[in-house]
Every structure is written in structure tokens, then in C-alpha cells.
PDB file of N, CA and C in Angstrom:
ATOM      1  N   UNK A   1     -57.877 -21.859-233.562  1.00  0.00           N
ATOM      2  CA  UNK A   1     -59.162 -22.510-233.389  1.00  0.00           C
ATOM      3  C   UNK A   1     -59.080 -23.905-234.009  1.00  0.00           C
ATOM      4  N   UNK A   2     -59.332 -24.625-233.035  1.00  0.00           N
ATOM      5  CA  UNK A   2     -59.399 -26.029-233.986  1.00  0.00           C
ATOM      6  C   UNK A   2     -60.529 -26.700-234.797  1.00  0.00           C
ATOM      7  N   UNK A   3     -60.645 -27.750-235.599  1.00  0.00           N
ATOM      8  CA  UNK A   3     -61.013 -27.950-236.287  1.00  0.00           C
ATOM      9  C   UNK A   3     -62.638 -28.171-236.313  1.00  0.00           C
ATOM     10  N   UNK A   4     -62.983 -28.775-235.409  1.00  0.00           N
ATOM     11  CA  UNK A   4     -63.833 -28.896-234.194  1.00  0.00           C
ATOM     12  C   UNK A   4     -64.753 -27.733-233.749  1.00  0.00           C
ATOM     13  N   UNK A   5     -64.163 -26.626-233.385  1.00  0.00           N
ATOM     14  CA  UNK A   5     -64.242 -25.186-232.966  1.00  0.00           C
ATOM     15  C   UNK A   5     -65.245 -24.834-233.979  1.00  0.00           C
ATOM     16  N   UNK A   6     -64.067 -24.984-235.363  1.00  0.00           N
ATOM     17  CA  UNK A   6     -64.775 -23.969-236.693  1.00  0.00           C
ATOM     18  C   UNK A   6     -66.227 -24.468-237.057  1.00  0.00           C
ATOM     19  N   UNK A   7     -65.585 -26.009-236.751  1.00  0.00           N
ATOM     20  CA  UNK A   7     -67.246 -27.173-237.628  1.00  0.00           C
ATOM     21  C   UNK A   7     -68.340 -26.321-236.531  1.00  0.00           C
ATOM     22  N   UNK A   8     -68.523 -26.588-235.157  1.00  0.00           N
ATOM     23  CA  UNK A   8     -69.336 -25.800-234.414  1.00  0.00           C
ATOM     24  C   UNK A   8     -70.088 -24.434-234.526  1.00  0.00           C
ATOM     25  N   UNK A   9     -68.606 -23.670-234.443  1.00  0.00           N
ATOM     26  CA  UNK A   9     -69.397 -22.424-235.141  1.00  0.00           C
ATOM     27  C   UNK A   9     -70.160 -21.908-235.952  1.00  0.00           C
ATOM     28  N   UNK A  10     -69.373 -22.476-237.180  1.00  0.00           N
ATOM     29  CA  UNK A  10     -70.096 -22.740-238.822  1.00  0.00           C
ATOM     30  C   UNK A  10     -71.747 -22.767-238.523  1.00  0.00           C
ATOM     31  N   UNK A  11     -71.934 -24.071-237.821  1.00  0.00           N
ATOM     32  CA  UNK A  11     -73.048 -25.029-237.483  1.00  0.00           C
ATOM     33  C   UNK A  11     -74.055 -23.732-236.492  1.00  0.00           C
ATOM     34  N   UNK A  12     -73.403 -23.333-235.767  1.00  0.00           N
ATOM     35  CA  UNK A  12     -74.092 -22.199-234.788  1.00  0.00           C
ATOM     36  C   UNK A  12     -74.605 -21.305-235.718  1.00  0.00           C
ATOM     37  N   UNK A  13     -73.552 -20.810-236.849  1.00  0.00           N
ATOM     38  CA  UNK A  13     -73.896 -19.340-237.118  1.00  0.00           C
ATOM     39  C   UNK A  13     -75.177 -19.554-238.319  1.00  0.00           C
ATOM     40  N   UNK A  14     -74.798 -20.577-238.741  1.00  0.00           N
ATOM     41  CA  UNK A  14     -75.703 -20.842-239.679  1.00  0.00           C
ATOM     42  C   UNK A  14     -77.477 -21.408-239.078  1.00  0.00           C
ATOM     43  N   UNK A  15     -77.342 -22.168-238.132  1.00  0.00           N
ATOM     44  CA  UNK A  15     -78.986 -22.065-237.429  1.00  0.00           C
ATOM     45  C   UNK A  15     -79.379 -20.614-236.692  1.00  0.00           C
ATOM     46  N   UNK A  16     -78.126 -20.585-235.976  1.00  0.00           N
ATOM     47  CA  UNK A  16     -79.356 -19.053-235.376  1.00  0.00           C
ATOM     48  C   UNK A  16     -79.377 -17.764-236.279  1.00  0.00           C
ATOM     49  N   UNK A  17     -79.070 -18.028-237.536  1.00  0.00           N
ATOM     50  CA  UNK A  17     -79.665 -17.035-238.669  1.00  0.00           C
ATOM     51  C   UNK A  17     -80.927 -17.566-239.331  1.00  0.00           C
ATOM     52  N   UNK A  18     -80.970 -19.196-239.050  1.00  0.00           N
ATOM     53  CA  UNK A  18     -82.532 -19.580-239.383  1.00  0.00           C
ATOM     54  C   UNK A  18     -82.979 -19.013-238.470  1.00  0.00           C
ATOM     55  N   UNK A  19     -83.199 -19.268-236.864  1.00  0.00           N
ATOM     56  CA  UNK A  19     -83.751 -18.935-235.697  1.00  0.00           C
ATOM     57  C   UNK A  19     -84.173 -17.895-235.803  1.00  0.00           C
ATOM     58  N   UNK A  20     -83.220 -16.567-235.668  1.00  0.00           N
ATOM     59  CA  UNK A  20     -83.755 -14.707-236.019  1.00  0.00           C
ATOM     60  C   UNK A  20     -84.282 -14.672-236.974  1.00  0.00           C
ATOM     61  N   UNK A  21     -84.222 -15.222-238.203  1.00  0.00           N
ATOM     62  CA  UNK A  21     -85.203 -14.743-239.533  1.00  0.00           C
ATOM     63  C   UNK A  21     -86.082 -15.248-239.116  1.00  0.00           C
ATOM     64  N   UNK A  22     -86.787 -16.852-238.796  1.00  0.00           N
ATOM     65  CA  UNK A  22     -87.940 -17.179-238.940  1.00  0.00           C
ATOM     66  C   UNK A  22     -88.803 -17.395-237.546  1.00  0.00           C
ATOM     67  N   UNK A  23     -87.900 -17.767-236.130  1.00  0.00           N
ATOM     68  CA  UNK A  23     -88.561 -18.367-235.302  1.00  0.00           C
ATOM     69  C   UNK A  23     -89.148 -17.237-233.827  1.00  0.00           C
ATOM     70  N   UNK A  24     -88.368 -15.942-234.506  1.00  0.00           N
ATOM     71  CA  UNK A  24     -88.575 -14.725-233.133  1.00  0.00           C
ATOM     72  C   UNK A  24     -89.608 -13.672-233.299  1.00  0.00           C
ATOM     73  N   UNK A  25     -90.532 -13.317-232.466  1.00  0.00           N
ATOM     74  CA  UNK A  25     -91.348 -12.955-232.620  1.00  0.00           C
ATOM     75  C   UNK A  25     -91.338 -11.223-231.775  1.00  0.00           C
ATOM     76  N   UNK A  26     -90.098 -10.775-231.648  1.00  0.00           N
ATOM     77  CA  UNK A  26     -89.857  -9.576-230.744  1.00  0.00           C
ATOM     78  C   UNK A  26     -89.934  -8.425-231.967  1.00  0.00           C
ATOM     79  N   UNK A  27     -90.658  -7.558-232.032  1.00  0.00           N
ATOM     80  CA  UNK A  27     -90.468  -6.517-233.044  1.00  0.00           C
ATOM     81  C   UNK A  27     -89.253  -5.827-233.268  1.00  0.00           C
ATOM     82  N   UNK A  28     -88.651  -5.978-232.035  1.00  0.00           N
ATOM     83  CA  UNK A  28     -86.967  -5.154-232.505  1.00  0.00           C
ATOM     84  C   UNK A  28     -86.238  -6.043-233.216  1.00  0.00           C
ATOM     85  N   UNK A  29     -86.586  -7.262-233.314  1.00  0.00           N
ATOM     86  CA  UNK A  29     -85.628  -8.365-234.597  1.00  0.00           C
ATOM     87  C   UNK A  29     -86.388  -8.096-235.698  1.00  0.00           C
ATOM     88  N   UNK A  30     -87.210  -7.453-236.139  1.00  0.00           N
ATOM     89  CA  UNK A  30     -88.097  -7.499-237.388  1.00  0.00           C
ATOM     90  C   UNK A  30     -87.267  -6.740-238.617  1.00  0.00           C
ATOM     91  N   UNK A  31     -86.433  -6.505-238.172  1.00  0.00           N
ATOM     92  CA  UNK A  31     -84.958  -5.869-239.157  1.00  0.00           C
ATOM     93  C   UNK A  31     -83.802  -7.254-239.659  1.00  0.00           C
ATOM     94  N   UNK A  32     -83.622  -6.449-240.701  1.00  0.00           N
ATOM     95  CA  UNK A  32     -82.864  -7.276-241.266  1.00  0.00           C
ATOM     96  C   UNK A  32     -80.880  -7.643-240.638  1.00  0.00           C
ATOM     97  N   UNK A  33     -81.227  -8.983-240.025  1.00  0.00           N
ATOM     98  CA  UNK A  33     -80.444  -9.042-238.932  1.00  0.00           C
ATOM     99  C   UNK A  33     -79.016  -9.797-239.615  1.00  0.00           C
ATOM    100  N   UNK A  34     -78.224  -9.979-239.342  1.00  0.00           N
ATOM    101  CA  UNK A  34     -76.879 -11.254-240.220  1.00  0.00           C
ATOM    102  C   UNK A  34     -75.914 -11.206-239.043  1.00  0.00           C
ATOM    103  N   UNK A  35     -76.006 -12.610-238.951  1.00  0.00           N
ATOM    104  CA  UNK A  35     -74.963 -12.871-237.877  1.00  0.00           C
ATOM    105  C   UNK A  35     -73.507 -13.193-238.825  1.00  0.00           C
ATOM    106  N   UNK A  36     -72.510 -12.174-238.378  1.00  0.00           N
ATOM    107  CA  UNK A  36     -71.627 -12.012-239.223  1.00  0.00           C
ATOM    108  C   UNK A  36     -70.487 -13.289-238.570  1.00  0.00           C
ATOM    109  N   UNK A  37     -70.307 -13.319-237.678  1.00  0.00           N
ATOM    110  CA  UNK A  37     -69.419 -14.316-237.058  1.00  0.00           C
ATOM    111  C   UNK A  37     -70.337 -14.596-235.655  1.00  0.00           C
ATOM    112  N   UNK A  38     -69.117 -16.146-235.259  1.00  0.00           N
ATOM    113  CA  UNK A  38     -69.530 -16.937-234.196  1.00  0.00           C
ATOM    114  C   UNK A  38     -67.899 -17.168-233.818  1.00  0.00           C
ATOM    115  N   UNK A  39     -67.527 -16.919-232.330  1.00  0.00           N
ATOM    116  CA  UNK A  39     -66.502 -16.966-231.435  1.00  0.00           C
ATOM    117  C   UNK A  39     -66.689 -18.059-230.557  1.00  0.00           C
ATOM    118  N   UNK A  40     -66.061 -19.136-230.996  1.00  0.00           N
ATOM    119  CA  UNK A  40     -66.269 -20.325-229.813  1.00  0.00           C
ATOM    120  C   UNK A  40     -65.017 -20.949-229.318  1.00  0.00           C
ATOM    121  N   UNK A  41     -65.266 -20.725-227.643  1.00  0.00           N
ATOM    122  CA  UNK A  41     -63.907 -21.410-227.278  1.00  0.00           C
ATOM    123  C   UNK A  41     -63.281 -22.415-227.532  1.00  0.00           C
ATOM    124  N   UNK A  42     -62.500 -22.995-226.989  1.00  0.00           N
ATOM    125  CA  UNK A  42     -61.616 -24.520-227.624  1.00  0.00           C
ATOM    126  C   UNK A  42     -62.738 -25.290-226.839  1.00  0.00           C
ATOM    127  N   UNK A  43     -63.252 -24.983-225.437  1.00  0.00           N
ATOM    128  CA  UNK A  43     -63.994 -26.171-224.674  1.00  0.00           C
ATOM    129  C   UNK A  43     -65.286 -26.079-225.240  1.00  0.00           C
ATOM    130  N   UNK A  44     -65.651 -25.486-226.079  1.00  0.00           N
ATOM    131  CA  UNK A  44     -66.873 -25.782-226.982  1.00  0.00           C
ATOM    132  C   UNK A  44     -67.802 -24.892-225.652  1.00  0.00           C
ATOM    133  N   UNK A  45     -67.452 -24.384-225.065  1.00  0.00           N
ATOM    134  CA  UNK A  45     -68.783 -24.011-223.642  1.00  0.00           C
ATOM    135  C   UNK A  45     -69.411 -22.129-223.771  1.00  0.00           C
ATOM    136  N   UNK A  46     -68.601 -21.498-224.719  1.00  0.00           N
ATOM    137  CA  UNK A  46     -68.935 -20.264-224.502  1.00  0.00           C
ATOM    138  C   UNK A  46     -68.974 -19.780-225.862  1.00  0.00           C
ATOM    139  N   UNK A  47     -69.630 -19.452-226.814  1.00  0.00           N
ATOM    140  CA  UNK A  47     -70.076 -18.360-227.994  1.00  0.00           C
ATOM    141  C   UNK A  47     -70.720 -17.201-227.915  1.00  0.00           C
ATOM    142  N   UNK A  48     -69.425 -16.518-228.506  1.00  0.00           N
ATOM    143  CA  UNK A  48     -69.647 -15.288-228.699  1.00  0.00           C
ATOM    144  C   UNK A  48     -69.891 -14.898-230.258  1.00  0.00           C
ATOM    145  N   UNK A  49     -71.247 -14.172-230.699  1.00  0.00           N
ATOM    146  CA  UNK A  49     -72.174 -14.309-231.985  1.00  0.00           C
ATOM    147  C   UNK A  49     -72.368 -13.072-231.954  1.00  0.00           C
ATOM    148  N   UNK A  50     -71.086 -12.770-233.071  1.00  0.00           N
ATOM    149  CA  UNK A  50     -71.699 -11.417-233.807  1.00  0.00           C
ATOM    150  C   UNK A  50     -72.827 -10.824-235.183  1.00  0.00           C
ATOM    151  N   UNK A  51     -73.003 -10.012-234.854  1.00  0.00           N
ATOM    152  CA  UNK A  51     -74.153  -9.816-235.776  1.00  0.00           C
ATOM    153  C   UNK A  51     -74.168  -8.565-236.416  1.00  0.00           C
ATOM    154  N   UNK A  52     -74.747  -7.775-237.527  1.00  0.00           N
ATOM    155  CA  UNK A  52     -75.205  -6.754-238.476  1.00  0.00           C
ATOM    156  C   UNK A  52     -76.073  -6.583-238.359  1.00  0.00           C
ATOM    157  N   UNK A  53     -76.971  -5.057-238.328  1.00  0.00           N
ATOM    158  CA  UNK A  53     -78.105  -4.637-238.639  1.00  0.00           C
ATOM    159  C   UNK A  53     -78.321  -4.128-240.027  1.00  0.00           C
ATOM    160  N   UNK A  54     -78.891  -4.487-240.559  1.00  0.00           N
ATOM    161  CA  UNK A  54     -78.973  -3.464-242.046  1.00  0.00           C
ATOM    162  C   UNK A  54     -79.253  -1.948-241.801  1.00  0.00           C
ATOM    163  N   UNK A  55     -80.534  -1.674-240.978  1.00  0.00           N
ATOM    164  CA  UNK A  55     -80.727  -0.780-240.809  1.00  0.00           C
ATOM    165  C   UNK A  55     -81.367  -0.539-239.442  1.00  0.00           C
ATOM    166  N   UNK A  56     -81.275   0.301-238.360  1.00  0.00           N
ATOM    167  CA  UNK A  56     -81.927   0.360-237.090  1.00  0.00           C
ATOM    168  C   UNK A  56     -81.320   0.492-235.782  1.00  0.00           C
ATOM    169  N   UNK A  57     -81.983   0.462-234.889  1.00  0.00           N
ATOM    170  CA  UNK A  57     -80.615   0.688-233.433  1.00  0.00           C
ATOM    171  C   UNK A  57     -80.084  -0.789-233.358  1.00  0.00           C
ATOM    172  N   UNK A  58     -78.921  -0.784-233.288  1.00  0.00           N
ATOM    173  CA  UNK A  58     -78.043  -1.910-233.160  1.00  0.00           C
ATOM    174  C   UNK A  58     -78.229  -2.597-231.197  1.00  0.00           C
ATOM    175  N   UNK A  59     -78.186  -1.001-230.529  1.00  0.00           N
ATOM    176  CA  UNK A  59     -78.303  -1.280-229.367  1.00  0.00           C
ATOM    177  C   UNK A  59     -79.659  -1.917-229.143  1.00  0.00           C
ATOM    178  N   UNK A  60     -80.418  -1.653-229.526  1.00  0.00           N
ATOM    179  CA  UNK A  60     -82.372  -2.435-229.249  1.00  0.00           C
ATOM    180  C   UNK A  60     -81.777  -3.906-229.643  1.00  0.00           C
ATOM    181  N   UNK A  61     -81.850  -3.901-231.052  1.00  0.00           N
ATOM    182  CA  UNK A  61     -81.513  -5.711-231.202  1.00  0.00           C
ATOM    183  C   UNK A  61     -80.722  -6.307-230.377  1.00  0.00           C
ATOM    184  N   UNK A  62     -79.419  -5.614-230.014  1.00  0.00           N
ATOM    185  CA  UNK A  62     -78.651  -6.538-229.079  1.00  0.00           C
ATOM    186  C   UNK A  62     -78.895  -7.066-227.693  1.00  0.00           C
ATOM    187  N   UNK A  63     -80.058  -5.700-227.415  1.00  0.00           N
ATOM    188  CA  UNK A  63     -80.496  -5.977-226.218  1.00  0.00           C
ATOM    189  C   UNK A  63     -81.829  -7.381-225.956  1.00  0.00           C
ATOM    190  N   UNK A  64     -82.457  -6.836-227.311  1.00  0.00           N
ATOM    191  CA  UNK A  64     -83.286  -7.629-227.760  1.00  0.00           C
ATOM    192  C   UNK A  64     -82.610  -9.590-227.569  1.00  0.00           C
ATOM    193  N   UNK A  65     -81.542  -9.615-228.317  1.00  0.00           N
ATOM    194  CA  UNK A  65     -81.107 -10.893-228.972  1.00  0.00           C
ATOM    195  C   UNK A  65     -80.623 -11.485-227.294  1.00  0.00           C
ATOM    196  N   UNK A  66     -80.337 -10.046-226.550  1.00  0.00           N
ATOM    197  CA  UNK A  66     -79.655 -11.077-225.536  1.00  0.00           C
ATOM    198  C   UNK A  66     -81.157 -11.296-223.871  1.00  0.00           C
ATOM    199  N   UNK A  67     -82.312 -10.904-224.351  1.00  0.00           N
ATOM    200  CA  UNK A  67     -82.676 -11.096-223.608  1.00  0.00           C
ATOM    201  C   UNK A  67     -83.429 -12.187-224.101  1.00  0.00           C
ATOM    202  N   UNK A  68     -83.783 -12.832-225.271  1.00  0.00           N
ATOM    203  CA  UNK A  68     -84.324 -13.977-225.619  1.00  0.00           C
ATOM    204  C   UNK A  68     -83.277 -14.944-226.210  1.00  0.00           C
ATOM    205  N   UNK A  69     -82.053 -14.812-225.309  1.00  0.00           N
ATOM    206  CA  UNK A  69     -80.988 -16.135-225.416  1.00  0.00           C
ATOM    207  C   UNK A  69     -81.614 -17.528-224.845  1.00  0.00           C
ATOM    208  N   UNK A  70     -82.292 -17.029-223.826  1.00  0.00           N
ATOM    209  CA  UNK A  70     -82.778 -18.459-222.974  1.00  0.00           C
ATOM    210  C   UNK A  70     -83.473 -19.342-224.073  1.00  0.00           C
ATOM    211  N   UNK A  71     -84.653 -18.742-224.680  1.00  0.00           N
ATOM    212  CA  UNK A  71     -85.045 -19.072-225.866  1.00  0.00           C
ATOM    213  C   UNK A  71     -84.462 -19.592-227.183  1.00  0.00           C
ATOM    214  N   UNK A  72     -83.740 -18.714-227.325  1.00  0.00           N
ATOM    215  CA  UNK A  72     -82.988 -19.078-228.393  1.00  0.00           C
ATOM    216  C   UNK A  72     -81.974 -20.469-228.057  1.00  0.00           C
ATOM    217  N   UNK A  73     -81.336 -20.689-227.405  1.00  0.00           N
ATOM    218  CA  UNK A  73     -80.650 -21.522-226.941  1.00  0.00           C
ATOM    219  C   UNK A  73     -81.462 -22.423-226.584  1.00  0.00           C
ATOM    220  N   UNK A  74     -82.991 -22.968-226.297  1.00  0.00           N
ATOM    221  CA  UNK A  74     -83.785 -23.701-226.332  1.00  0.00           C
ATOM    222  C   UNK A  74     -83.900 -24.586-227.463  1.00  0.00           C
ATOM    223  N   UNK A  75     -84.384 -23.577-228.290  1.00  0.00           N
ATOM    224  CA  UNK A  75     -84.055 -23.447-230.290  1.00  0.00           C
ATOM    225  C   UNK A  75     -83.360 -24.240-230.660  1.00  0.00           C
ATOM    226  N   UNK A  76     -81.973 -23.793-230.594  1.00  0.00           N
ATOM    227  CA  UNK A  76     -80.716 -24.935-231.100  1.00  0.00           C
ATOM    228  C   UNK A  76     -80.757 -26.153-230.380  1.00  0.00           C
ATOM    229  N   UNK A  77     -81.088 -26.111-228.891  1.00  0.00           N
ATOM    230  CA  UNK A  77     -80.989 -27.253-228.622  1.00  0.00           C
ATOM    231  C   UNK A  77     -81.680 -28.443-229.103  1.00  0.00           C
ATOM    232  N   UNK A  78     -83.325 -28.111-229.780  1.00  0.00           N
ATOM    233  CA  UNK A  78     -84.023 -28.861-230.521  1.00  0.00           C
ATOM    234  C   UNK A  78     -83.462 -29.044-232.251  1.00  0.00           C
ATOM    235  N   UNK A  79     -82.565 -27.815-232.271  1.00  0.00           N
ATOM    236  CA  UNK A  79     -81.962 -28.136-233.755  1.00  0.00           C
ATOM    237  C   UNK A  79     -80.820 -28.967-233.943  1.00  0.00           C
ATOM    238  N   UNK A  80     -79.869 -28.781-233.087  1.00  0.00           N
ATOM    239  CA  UNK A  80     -78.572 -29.339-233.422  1.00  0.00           C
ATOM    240  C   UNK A  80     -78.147 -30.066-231.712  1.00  0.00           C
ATOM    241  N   UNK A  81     -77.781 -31.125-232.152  1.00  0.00           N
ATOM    242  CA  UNK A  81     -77.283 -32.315-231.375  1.00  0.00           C
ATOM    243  C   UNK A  81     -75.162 -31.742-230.988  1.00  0.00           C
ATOM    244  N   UNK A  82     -75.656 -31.481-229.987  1.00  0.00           N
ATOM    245  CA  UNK A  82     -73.824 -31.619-229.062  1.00  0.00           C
ATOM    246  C   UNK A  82     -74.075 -32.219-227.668  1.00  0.00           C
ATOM    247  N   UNK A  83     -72.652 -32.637-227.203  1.00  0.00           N
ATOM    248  CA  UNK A  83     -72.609 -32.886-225.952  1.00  0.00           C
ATOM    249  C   UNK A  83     -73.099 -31.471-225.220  1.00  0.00           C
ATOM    250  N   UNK A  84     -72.674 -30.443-224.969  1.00  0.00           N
ATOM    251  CA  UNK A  84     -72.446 -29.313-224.315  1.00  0.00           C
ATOM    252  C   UNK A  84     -73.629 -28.470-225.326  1.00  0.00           C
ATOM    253  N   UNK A  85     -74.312 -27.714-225.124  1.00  0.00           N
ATOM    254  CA  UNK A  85     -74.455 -26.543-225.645  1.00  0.00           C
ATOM    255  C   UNK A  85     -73.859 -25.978-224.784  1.00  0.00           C
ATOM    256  N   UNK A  86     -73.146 -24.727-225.961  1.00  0.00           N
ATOM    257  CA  UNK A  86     -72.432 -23.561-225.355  1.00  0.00           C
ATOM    258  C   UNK A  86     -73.579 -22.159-224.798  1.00  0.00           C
ATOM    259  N   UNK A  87     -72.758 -21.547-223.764  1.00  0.00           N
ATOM    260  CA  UNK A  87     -73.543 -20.576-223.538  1.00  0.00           C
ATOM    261  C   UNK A  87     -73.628 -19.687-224.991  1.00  0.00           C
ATOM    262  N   UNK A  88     -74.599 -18.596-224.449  1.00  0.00           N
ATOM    263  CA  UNK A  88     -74.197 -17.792-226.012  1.00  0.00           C
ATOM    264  C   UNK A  88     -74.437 -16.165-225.827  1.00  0.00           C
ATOM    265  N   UNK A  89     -73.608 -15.474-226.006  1.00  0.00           N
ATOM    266  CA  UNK A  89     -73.685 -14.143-225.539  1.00  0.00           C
ATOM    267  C   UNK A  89     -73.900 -13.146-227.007  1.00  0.00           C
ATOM    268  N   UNK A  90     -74.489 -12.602-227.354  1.00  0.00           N
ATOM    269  CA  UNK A  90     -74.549 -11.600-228.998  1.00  0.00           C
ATOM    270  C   UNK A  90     -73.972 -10.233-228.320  1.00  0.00           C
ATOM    271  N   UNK A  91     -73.412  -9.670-229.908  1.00  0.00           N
ATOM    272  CA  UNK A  91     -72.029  -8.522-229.361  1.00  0.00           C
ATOM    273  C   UNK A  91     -72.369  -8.278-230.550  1.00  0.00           C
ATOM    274  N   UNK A  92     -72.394  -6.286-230.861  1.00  0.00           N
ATOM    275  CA  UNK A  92     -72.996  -6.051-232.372  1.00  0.00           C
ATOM    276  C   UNK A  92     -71.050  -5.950-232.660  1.00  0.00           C
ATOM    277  N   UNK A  93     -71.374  -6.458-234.444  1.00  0.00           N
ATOM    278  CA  UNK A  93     -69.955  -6.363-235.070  1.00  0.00           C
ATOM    279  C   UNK A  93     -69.969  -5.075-235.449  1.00  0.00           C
ATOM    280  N   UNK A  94     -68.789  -4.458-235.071  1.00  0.00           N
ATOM    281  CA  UNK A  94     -68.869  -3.033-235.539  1.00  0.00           C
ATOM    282  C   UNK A  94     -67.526  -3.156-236.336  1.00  0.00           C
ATOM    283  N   UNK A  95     -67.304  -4.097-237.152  1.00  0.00           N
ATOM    284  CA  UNK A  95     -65.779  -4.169-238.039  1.00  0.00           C
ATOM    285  C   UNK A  95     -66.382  -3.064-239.527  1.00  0.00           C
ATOM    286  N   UNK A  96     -67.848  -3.157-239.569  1.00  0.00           N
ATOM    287  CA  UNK A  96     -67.871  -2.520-240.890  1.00  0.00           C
ATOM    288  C   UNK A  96     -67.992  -0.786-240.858  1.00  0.00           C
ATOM    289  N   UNK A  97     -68.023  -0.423-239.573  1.00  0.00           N
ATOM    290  CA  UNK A  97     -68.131   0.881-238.982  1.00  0.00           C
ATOM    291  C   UNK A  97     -66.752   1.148-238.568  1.00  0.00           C
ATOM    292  N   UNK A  98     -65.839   0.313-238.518  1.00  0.00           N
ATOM    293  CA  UNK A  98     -63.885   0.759-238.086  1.00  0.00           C
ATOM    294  C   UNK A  98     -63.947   0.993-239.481  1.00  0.00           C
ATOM    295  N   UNK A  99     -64.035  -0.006-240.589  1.00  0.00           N
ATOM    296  CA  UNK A  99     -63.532   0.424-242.210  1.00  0.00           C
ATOM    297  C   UNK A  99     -64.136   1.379-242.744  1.00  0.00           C
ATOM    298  N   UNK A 100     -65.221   1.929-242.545  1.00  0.00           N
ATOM    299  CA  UNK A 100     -65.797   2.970-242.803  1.00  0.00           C
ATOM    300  C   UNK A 100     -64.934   4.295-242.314  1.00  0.00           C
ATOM    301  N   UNK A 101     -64.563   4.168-241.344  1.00  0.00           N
ATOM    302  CA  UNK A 101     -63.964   5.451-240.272  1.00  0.00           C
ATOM    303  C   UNK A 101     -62.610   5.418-240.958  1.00  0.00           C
ATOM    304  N   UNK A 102     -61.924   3.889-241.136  1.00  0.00           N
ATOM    305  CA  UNK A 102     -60.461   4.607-241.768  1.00  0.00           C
ATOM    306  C   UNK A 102     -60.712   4.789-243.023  1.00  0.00           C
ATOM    307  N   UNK A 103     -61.400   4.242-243.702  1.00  0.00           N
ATOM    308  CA  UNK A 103     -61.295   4.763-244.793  1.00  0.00           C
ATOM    309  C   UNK A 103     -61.981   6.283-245.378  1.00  0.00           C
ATOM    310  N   UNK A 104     -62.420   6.961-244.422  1.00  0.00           N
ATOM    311  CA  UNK A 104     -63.020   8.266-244.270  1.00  0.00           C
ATOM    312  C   UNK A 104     -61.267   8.862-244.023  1.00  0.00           C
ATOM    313  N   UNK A 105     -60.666   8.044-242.446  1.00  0.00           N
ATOM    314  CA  UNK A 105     -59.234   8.782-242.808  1.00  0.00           C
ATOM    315  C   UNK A 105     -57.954   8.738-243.776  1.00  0.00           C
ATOM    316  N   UNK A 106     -58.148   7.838-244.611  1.00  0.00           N
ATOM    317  CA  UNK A 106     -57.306   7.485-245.574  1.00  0.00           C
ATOM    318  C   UNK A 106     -57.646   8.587-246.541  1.00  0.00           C
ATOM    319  N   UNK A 107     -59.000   8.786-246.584  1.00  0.00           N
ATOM    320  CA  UNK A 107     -59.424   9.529-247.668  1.00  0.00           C
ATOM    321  C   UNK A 107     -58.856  11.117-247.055  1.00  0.00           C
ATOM    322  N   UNK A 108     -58.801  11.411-246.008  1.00  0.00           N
ATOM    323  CA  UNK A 108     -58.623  12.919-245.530  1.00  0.00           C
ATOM    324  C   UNK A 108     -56.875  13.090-245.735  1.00  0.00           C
ATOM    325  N   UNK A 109     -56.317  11.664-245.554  1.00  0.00           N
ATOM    326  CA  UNK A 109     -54.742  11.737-245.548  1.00  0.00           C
ATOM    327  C   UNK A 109     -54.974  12.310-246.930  1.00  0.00           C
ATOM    328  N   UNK A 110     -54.624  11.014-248.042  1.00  0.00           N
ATOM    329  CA  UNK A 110     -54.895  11.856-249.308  1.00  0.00           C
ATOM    330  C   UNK A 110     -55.102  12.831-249.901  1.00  0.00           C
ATOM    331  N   UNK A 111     -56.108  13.562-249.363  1.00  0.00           N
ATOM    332  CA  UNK A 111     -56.772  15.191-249.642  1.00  0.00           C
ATOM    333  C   UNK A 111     -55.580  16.071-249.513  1.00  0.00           C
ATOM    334  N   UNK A 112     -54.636  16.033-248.197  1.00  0.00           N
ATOM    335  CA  UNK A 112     -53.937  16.741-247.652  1.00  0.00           C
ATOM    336  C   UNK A 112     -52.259  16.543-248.161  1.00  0.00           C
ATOM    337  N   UNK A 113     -52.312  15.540-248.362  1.00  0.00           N
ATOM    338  CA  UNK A 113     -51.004  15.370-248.986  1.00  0.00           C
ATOM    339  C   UNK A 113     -50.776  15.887-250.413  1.00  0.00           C
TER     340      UNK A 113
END
């Protein structure tokens, strides 16, 4: 990812966590939401924005987040200045639900050995 890429992302992940905390008004975002990462191509045109639920259906918010993209992407565009806004697609992060699972099997290796 180049340098460029990261500054963008950074810049993405950090407004549309202002945006979901303060500017959405859908009751299925009313949970405590964290956009854990932002995936942006080299041509700056496509982000992919992962996110955390603290607690709640992951599937509602996502469905939620991706049907008020139009919106949201309105949002940034009044927040942050680029040539391009990128499209933007939300994808729940499930990295903290893989470490959970191996480390459930690490723990069963152990037991058994």
C-alpha cells in the first residue's frame, strides 16, 4: 500500500467513525460501532471499511451501514476534500472471532497433550 493509500485510509477511517457515532440516525447503528480498518486500493477508487460491534447483530448493522452508504458518502464528501471519492463498501471484521476460535483450539490442544 502506498503512502498515499495509508494517508487516505487513516483519513477515511477516522471521519466515518465521526459520521456513525454522531451523524446517523438508523436505530440499528445505535450500538456501539468501531471501524476497525479501511482497505483502499492503489487508484484511491474503492474502500473496503471494516468494522466491530460491541454488542448486537453484526448482520443488521452491516446491512444497515451499507444501505445508508449513499449518505454516508455524501458526509465525507462535505468532510474531506479528494479528487475521487472512493466508492465504499462495509464488511463486518470477524479477525476478533478467528482469535477467539483458535485460541479456544490452542487451548483444547493443550488439555490433550
Amino acid at each position: 500500500m502506498s503512502y498515499r493509500s495509508k494517508k487516505v485510509a487513516s483519513l477515511l477511517q477516522e471521519v466515518l467513525s465521526e459520521i456513525i457515532m454522531h451523524e446517523l440516525n438508523d436505530p440499528a447503528l445505535k450500538q456501539f460501532i468501531t471501524i476497525s480498518e479501511v482497505k483502499i486500493g492503489e487508484d484511491l477508487k474503492k474502500a473496503t471499511i471494516y468494522f466491530t460491534v460491541y454488542e448486537g447483530d453484526t448482520k443488521e448493522v452491516e446491512k444497515a451501514l451499507n444501505r445508508a452508504k449513499g449518505y454516508i458518502k455524501k458526509l465525507l464528501g462535505k468532510k474531506i476534500t479528494l479528487k475521487y471519492l472512493p466508492d465504499i463498501e462495509f464488511r463486518q471484521d470477524d479477525k476478533i472471532e478467528k482469535e477467539k476460535r483458535l485460541d479456544e483450539l490452542f487451548a483444547k490442544i493443550s488439555k490433550e497433550s
